[in-house]
Structure formats: structure tokens, C-alpha cells
Protein backbone atom coordinates (compact mmCIF):
# COMPACT_ATOMS: atom_id res chain seq x y z
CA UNK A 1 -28.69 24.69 -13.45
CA UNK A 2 -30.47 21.55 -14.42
CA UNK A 3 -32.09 19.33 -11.13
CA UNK A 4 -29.49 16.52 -11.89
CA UNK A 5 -26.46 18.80 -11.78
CA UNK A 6 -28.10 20.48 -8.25
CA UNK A 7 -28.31 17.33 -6.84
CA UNK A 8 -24.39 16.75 -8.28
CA UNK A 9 -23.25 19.49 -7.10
CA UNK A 10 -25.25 20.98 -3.66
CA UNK A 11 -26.88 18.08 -2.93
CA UNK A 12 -23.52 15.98 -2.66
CA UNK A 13 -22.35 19.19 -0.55
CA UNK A 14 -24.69 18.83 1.41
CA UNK A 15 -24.63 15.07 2.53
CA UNK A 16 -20.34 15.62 2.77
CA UNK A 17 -21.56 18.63 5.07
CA UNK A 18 -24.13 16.51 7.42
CA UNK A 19 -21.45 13.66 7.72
CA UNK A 20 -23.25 11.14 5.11
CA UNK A 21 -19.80 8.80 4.55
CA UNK A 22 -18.47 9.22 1.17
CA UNK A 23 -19.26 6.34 -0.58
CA UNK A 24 -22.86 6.67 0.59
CA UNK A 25 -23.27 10.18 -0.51
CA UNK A 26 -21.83 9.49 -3.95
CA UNK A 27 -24.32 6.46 -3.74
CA UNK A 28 -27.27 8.88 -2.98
CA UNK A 29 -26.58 11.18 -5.60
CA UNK A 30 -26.64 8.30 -8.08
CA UNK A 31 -29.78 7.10 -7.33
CA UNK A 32 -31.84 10.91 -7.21
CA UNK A 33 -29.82 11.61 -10.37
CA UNK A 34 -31.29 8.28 -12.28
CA UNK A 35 -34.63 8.68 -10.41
CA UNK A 36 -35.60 11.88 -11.68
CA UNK A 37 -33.77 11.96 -15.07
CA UNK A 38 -35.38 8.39 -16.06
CA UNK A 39 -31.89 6.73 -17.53
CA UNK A 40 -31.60 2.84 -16.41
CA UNK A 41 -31.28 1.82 -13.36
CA UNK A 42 -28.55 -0.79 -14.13
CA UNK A 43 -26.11 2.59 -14.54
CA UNK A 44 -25.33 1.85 -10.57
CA UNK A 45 -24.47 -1.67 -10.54
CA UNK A 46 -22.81 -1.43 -14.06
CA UNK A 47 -20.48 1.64 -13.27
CA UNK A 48 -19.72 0.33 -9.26
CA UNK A 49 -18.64 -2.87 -11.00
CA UNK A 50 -16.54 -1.24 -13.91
CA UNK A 51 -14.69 1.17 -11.91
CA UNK A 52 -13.15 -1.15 -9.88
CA UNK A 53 -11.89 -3.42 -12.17
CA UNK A 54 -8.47 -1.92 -13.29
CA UNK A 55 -5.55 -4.90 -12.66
CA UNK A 56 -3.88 -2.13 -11.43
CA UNK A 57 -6.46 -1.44 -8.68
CA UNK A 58 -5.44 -5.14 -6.95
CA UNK A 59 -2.36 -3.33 -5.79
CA UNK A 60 -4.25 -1.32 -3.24
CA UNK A 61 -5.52 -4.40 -1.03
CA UNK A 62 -2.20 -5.94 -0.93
CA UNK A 63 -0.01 -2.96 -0.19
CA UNK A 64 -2.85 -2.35 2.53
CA UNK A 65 -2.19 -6.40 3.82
CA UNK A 66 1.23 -5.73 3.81
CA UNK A 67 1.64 -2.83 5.70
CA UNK A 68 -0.84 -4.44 8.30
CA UNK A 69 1.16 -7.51 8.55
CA UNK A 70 4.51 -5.49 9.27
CA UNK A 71 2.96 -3.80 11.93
CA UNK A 72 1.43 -6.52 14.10
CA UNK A 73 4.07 -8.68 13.18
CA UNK A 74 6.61 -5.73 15.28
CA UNK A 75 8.55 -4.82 12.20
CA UNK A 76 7.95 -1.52 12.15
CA UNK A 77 9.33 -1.33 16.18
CA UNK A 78 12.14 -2.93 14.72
CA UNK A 79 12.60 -0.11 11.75
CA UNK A 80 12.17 2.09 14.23
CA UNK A 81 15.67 1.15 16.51
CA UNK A 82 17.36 0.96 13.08
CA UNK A 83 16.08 4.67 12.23
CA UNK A 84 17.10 5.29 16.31
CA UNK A 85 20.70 3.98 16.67
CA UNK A 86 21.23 6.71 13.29
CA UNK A 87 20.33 9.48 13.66
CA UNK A 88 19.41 9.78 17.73
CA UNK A 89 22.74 11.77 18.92
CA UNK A 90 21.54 14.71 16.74
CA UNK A 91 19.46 17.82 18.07
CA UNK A 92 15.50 16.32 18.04
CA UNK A 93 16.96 12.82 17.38
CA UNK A 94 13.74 11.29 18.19
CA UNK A 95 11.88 13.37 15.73
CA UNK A 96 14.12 12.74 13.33
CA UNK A 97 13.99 8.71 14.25
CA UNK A 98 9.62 9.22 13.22
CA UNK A 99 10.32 10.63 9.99
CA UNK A 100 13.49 8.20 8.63
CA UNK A 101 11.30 5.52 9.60
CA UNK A 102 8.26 6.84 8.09
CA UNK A 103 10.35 6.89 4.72
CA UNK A 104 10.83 3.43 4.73
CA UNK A 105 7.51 2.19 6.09
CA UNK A 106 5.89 4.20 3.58
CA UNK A 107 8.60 2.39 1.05
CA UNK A 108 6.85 -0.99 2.04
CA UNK A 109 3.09 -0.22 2.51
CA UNK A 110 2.33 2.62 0.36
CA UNK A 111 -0.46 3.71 2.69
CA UNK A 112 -0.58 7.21 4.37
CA UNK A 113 -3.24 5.58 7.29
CA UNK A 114 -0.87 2.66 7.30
CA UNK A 115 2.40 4.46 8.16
CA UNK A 116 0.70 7.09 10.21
CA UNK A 117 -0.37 3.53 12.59
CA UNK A 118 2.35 2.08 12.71
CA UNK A 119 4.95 4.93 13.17
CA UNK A 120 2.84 6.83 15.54
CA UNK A 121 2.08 3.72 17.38
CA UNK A 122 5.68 3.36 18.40
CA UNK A 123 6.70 7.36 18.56
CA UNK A 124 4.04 9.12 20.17
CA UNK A 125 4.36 7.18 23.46
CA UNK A 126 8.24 7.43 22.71
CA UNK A 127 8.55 10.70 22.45
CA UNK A 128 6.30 11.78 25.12
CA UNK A 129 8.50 9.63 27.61
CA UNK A 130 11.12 11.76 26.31
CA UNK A 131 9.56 15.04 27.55
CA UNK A 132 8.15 15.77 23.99
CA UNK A 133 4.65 17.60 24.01
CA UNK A 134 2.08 14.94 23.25
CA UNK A 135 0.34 16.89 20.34
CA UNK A 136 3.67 17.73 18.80
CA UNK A 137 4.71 13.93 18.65
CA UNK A 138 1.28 13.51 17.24
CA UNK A 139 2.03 16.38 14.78
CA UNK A 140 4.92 14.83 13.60
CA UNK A 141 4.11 11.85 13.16
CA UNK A 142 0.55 12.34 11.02
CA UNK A 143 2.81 15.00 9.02
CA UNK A 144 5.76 12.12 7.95
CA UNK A 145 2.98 9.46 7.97
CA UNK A 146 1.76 11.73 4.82
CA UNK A 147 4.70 11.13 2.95
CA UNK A 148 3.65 7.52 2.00
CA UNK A 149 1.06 9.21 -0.76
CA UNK A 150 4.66 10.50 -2.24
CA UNK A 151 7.20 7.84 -1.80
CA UNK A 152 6.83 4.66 -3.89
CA UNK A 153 5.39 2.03 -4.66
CA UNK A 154 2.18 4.71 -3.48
CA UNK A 155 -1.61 3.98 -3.31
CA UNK A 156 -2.66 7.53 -4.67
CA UNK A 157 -0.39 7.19 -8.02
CA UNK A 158 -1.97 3.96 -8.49
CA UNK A 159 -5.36 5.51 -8.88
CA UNK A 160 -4.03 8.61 -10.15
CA UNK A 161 -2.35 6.59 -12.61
CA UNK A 162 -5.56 4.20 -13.45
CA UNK A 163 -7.52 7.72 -13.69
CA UNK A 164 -5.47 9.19 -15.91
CA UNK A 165 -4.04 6.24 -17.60
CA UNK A 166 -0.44 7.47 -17.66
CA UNK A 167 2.37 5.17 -16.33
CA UNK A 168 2.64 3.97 -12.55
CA UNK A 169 6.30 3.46 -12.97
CA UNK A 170 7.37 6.96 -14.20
CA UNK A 171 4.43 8.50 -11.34
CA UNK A 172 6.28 6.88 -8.62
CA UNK A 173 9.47 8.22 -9.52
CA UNK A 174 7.96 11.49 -9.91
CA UNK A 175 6.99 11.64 -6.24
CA UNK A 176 10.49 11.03 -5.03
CA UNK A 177 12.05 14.20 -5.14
CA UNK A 178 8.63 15.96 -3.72
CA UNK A 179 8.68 13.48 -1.02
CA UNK A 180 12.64 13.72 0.27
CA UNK A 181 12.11 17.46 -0.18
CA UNK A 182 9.41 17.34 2.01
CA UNK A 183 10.87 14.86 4.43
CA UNK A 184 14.00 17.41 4.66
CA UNK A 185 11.76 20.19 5.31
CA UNK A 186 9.88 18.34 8.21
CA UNK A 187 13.87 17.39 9.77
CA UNK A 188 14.74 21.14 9.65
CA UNK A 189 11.06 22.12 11.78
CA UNK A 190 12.32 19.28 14.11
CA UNK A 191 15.97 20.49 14.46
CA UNK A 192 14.62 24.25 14.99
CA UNK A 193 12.11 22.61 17.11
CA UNK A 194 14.67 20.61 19.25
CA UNK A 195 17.09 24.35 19.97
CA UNK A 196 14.11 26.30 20.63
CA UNK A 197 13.31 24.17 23.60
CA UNK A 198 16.11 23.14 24.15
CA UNK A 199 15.85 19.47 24.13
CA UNK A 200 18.72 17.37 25.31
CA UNK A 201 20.89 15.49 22.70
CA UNK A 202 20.75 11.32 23.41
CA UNK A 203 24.29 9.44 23.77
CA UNK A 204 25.63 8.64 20.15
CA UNK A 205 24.97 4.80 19.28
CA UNK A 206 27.93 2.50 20.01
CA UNK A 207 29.09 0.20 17.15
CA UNK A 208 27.44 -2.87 18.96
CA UNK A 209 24.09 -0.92 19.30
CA UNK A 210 24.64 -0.44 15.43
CA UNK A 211 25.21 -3.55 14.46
CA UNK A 212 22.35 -5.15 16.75
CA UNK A 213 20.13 -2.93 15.59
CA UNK A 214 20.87 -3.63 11.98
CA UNK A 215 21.14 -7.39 12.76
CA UNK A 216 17.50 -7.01 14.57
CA UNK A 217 16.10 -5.18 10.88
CA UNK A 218 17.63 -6.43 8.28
CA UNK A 219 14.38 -8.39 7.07
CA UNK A 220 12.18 -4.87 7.03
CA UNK A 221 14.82 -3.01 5.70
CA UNK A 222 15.03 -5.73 2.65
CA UNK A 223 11.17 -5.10 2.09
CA UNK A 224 11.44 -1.58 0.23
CA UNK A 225 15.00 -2.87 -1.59
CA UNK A 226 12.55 -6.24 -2.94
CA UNK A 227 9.19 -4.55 -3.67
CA UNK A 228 10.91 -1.02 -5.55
CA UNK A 229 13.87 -3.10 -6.82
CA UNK A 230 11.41 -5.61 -8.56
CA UNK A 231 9.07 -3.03 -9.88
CA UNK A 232 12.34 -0.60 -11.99
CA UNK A 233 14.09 -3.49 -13.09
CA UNK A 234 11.08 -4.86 -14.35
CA UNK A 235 10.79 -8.03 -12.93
CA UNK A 236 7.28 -7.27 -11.95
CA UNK A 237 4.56 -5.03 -12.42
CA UNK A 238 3.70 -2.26 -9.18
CA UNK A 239 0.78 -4.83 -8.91
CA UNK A 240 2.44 -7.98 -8.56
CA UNK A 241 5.13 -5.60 -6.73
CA UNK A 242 2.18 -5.38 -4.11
CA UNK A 243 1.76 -9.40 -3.76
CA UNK A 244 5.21 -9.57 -3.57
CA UNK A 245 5.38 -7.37 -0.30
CA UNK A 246 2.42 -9.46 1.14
CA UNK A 247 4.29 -12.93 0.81
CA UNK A 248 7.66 -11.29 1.97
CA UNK A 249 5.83 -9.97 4.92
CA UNK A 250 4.25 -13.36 5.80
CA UNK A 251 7.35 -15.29 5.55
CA UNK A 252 9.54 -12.91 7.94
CA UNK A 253 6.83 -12.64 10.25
CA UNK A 254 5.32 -15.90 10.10
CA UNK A 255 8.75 -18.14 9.86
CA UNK A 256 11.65 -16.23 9.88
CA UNK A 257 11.56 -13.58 13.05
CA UNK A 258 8.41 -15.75 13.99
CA UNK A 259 6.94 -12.47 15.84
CA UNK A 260 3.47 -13.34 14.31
CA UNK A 261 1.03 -16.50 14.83
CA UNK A 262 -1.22 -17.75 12.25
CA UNK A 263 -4.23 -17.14 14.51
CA UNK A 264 -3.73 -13.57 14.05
CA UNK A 265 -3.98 -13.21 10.14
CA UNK A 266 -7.60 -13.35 10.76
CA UNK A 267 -7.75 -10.26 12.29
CA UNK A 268 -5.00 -8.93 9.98
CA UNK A 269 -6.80 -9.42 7.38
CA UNK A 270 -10.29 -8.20 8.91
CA UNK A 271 -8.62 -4.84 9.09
CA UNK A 272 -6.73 -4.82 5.55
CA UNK A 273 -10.36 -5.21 3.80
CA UNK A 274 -12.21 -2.90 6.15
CA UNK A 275 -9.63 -0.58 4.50
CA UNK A 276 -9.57 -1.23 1.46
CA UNK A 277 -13.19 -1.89 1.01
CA UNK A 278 -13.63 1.88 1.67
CA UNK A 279 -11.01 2.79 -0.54
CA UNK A 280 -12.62 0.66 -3.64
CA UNK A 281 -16.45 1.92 -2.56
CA UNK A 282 -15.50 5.37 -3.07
CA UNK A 283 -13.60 4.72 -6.27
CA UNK A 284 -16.55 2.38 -7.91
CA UNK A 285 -19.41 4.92 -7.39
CA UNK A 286 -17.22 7.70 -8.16
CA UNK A 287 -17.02 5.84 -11.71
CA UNK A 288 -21.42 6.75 -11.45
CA UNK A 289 -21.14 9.89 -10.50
CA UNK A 290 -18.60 10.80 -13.28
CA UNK A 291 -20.70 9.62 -16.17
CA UNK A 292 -23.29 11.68 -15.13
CA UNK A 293 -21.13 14.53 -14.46
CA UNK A 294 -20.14 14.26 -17.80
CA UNK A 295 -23.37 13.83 -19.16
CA UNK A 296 -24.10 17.34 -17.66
CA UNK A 297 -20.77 18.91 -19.14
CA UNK A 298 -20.00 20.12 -15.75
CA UNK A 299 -16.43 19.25 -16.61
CA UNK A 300 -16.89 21.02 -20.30
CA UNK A 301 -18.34 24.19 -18.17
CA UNK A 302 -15.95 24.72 -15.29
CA UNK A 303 -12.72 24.19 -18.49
CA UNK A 304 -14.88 26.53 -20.86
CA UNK A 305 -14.77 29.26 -17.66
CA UNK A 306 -11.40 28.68 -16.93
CA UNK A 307 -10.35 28.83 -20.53
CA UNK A 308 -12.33 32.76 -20.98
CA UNK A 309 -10.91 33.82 -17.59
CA UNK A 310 -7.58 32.32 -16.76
CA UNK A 311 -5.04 32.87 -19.85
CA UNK A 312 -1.88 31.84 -18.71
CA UNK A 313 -0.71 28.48 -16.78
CA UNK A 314 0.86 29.75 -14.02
CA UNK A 315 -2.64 31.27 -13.34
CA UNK A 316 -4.60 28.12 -13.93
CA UNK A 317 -2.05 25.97 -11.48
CA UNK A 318 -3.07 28.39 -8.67
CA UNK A 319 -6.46 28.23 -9.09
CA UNK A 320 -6.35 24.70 -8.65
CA UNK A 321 -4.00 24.22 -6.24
CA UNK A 322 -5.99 26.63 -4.36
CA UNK A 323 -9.48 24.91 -5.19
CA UNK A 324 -7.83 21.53 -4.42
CA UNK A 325 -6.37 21.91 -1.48
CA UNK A 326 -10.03 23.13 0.04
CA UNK A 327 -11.29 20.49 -0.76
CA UNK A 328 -8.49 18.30 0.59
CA UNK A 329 -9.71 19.82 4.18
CA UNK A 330 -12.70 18.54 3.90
CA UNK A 331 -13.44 15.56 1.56
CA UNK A 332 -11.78 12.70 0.60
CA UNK A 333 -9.26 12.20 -1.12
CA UNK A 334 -9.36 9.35 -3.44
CA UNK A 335 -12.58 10.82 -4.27
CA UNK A 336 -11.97 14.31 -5.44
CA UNK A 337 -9.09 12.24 -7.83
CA UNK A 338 -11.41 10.27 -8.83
CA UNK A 339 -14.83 12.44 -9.34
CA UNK A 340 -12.57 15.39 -10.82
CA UNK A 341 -9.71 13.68 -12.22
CA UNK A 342 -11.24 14.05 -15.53
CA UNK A 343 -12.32 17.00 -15.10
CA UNK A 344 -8.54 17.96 -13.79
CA UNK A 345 -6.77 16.21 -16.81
CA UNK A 346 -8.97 18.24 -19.40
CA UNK A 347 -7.42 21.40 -18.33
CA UNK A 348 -4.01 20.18 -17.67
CA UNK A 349 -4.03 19.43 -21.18
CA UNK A 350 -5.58 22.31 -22.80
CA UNK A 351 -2.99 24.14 -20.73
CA UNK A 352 -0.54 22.13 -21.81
CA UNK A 353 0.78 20.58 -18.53
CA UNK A 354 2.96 17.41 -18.86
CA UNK A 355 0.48 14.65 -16.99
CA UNK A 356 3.44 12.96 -15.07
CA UNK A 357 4.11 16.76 -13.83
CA UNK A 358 0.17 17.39 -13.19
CA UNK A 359 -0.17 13.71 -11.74
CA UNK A 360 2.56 14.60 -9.13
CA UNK A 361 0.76 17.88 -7.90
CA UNK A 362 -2.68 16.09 -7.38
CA UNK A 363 -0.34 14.06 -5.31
CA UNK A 364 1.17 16.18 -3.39
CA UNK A 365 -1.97 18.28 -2.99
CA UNK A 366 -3.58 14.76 -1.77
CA UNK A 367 -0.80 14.40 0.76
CA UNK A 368 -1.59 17.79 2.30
CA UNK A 369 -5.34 17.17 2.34
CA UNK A 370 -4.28 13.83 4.93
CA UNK A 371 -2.79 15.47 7.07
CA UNK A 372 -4.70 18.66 7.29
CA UNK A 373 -7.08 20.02 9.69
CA UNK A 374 -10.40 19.90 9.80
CA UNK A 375 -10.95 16.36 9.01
CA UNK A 376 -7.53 14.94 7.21
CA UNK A 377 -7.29 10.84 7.59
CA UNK A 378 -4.69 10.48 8.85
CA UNK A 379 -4.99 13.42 11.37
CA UNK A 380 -7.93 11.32 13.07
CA UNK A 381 -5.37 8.30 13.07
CA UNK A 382 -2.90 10.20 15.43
CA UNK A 383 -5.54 11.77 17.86
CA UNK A 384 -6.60 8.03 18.23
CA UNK A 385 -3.63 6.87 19.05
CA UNK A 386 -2.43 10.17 21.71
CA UNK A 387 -6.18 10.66 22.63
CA UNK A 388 -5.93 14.29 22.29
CA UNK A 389 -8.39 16.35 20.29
CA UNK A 390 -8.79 18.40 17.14
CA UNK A 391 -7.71 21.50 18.49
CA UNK A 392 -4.47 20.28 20.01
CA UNK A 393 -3.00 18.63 17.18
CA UNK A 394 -4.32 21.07 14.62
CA UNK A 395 -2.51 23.97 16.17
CA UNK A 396 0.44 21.57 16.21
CA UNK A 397 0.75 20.31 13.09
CA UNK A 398 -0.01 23.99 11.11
CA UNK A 399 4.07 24.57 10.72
CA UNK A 400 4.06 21.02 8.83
CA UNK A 401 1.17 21.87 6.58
CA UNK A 402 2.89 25.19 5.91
CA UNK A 403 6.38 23.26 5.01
CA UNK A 404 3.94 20.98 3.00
CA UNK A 405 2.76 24.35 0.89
CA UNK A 406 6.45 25.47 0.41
CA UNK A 407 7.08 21.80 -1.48
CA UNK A 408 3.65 21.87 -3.34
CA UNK A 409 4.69 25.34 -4.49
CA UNK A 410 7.73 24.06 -5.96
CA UNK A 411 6.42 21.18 -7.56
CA UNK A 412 3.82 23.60 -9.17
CA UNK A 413 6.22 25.83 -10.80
CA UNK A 414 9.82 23.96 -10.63
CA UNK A 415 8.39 20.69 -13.00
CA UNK A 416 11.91 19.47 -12.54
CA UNK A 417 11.40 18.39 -8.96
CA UNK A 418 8.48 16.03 -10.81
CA UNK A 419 10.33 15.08 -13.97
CA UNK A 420 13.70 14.56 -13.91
CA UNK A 421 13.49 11.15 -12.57
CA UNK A 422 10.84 9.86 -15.43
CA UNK A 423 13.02 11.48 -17.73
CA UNK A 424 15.95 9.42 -17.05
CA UNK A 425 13.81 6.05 -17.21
């Protein structure tokens, strides 16, 4: 092994290992790698620059602004009673209230961190009024927060989609099915959840509660109908989709249901770049650290090994599956798509794997990785909000993760639940 692929390889272990952020590790890497190996210096700037220039890329910041400006401006409270006055006379009503209104949320922002705040913000305290164990509200509601990486317009197919230039349109509808599969699977742990305790059934909604619930959320419920409407009739791109959401968001909140002040945008705003500028730092030195990947045929390597070892697909989608979702645990994930999405689409297609198919299991696989112990994103985002730690909402949330497994298993092997959708477009 040459010094430059070490320091690729271990040496980028290493800093992940020691808690070096991303971004900075992938930065640190660079720099050795150029250092030693003599090639221009200008590599850095050049690559941080080029990798985050994609159109498609804008979509992220603005699906992030819009997701924060539905949540301070107390839309997603509002989705919430809509999701509540539904579906809260059935066994684990409440439960089942986090993860409708996770689907929609995660119709409007796109954002797994986003929908994980603003759901759990509302349901954790909810449901632990409601006699619900703290770390299995948390559970719940980091495990439908995940769904946002599957349900369009989504964040991950953007870059997956900009990685492995294959159409955003046909990738979000190829989360869809994945995504209401696993939404259904989460509802049945809730309803088994809800008998084994034994937890007491709320008064059906009246038809006034209905309607003023409805009345209350008819602007958020609009949101996913504008942006997802828009974006498959083609009057805009999942880009200007994104912009769309932001100045929808601004007029209800701002004019409309007047629940937000101009004053606050600042702050708004503060937080939509802090988020995004992570997002984008990760992606533009990943750019670096792929060219010199490549330059070291790591990728060339690992799909020459695979290719003399692993001989049939079924095989080969373990392995990574396997190899991915290890990762998952304990990196991030935008960049593991983005440092070995080439690497990834190489074997798909020597294996012959449909990319809209492949694209939705890196998905899915992503989706896992949130919400998984030890360090998932959005895992971190719950314990802020319930204050409890690691250990608590890890045990909690391990029958979600397995439910998780069960869908990425069929998404694997049944490339119907990925395709049948993009087919029909």
C-alpha cells in the first residue's frame, strides 16, 4: 500500500475514530496526500469549489430553509393536530399521530434532521404526558424522522442523483414505496407496542374537531401537494421545487397564519446555513478526496476483488449492504455517498444493477445509518430534545432499525418495490 492510499484509507480512519469532524478529516487527508505526493496545491481549492457547484445542489439549502421556517413558524404543531384528530382513537394513536406527520413534514422539507426537530419537538413531550416511556417517544420519533431521506422531494437523492448523474425525478419516486413500507412497518411496532402495555385508546375525534383541525392546516398540508405536484407535472425542476417551498413557507407564515415575525428570519436563516454549510463542506472535499482515490485505483482494486471473489449479484448486494450499513453507524452519510459513490456505481454496473434500483438502496441504507446507534444524526437530534442518553434510546429504537433491515432487504432483492413507480413515468 502506497503512503497516499495509507493516509486515504487508515489515516482518514483514524481522524473519524478520534472525533476530527468530517469535513476536516477529509480536509486533512487532502493536504498530507498533496504534501507528500508533490501534485499542485490548487487540487484543494479547485475540487472544494467544483464539487459543489451542481444546480441541482441549490436544492439542499432551500429545502433546509423551508423546513426551518415551518417549524418556528408552528406549522408543523399544526400538522401534527391534523395527523391527531385521524388517526388518535386507534390502539398507540399518538404513535401513530408522530409517524403520519413525519410523512408529510418530510414531504415539505426533505431533511431527516429537519423532521426529526420538528416532529420530536412536538411528540416527545406529547407522548410522555401521555404515560409513554420517554426513550420510546424518542425512538419513534428519530425512527419516522428517517423517513424524510425516502419520501420526496429528498436531500440524499439529490446528491445521490448529482453523484451518479441519473434522474432526481424517477429517484424520488423510487423511494416511495420503500418509504410507506417502512412507515407501515414502524405503525405495526407501535400498534403491538400500544397492546403489549396496554395503553388506553383516546376518544374518537368529533366532526367539529375534524374540521377545525383541517381548517387550522390546510396551508401545511398544501405545501407537499405544491412542491411534489410542481416537480411530476413538470412545472419546475426538484430545484426550483425547493425555492418554491421556501416562498410558500414565508408567505403562510409571514402573512397568511402570521405565526412568524420578520425579526426572526435572522435566526431562521442562521440555522438553515449552519446546516447546510456542513452538508456542502463534506460534499466539496469529498470531490478531493475522490480524485485522489481514483488516482490510487482504490476503487479499480476493491471492484477487481469483488469481481474474482463474489460471482453472482445477490452475493455482491450483501456484501455491500453489509459493508454500508457499518459504515452508516459510524460516519456520515452524505460522505460515504459521496467518497464511494463512484466506487459503488462501478460495481453496480459491472453487476448489472439498474442505477435507479442501486440509487434507492444507498438510500435506504443512508436512512438506517441516521437513525442508528452509535452515532446516527438524527439519533443525537432526539436525545437533545428528551435529554436522555445513548444507551436509553439505543436500546429503544433497536426494533425500528430491525423493521428498517426487513425493508432494506426487500428493496435489495424485490427491485419492484424501487422501480415500478419510474417505470410508469
Amino acid at each position: 500500500m502506497s503512503a497516499v492510499a495509507a493516509i486515504l484509507s487508515l489515516g482518514f480512519a483514524g481522524l473519524v475514530l478520534l472525533g476530527v469532524p468530517f469535513a476536516f478529516a477529509l480536509a486533512i487527508c487532502i493536504i498530507a496526500s498533496i504534501t507528500i505526493s508533490g501534485i499542485d496545491p490548487m487540487l484543494l481549492p479547485q475540487t472544494l469549489v467544483a464539487g459543489t457547484q451542481s444546480f441541482s445542489l441549490l436544492a439542499i439549502p432551500f429545502f433546509m430553509l423551508a423546513g426551518e421556517i415551518m417549524s418556528a413558524g408552528g406549522l408543523s404543531k399544526r400538522l401534527v393536530n391534523v395527523a391527531d384528530v385521524f388517526v388518535r382513537h386507534l390502539p398507540g394513536g399518538l404513535g401513530l399521530v408522530a409517524i403520519l406527520a413525519a410523512v408529510v413534514f418530510a414531504a415539505i422539507s426533505g431533511s431527516a434532521p429537519a423532521t426529526t426537530a420538528a416532529i420530536g419537538a412536538v411528540m416527545i413531550p406529547a407522548m410522555a404526558e401521555r404515560g409513554y416511556s420517554k426513550a420510546y417517544a424518542t425512538a419513534l420519533c428519530v425512527a419516522a424522522g428517517v423517513l424524510a431521506p425516502l419520501i420526496p422531494p429528498s436531500i440524499a437523492f439529490v446528491i445521490w442523483g448529482v453523484i451518479a448523474e441519473q434522474s432526481i425525478v424517477k429517484l424520488f419516486l423510487s423511494g416511495v414505496l420503500p418509504g410507506l413500507l417502512m412507515a407501515g412497518g414502524m405503525a405495526l411496532l407501535v400498534l403491538l407496542h400500544a397492546r403489549r402495555h396496554h395503553v388506553a385508546c383516546r376518544p374518537r375525534a368529533t366532526l367539529a374537531e375534524i374540521a377545525t383541525a383541517l381548517r387550522q392546516g390546510v396551508w401545511v398540508l398544501l405545501a407537499p401537494l405544491l412542491v411534489l405536484g410542481g416537480i411530476y407535472l413538470g412545472l419546475f425542476t426538484p430545484t426550483e421545487a425547493a425555492v418554491v417551498a421556501c416562498l410558500y413557507a414565508l408567505l403562510v407564515t409571514l402573512f397568511i397564519e402570521r405565526t412568524l415575525k420578520v425579526t426572526q428570519l435572522g435566526a431562521i436563516i442562521t440555522r438553515a446555513i449552519s446546516t447546510t454549510a456542513l452538508v456542502l463542506a463534506i460534499v466539496g472535499f469529498s470531490q478531493g478526496f475522490g480524485v485522489l482515490v481514483a488516482q490510487e485505483q482504490l476503487a479499480s482494486t476493491l471492484t477487481t476483488w469483488l469481481a474474482d471473489h463474489v460471482h453472482t449479484k445477490w452475493v455482491m448486494l450483501a456484501v455491500l449492504n453489509i459493508g454500508f450499513f457499518l459504515l452508516a453507524a459510524v460516519m456520515d452519510e452524505v460522505a460515504i455517498m459521496v467518497i464511494l459513490g463512484p466506487m459503488l456505481i462501478a460495481i453496480g454496473r459491472q453487476y448489472g444493477v439498474d442505477p435507479i434500483h442501486f440509487g434507492s438502496m444507498i438510500v435506504t441504507n443512508v436512512a438506517i445509518g441516521m437513525a442508528a446507534p452509535p452515532i446516527g444524526y438524527c439519533l443525537f437530534i432526539g436525545m437533545a430534545i428528551s435529554k436522555l442518553k445513548l444507551w436509553d434510546v439505543g436500546r429503544a429504537i433497536i426494533p425500528f432499525v430491525l423493521v428498517m433491515l426487513v425493508v432494506l432487504f426487500l428493496v435489495t432483492y424485490v427491485p419492484a418495490f424501487s422501480l415500478a413507480l419510474p417505470a410508469s413515468w
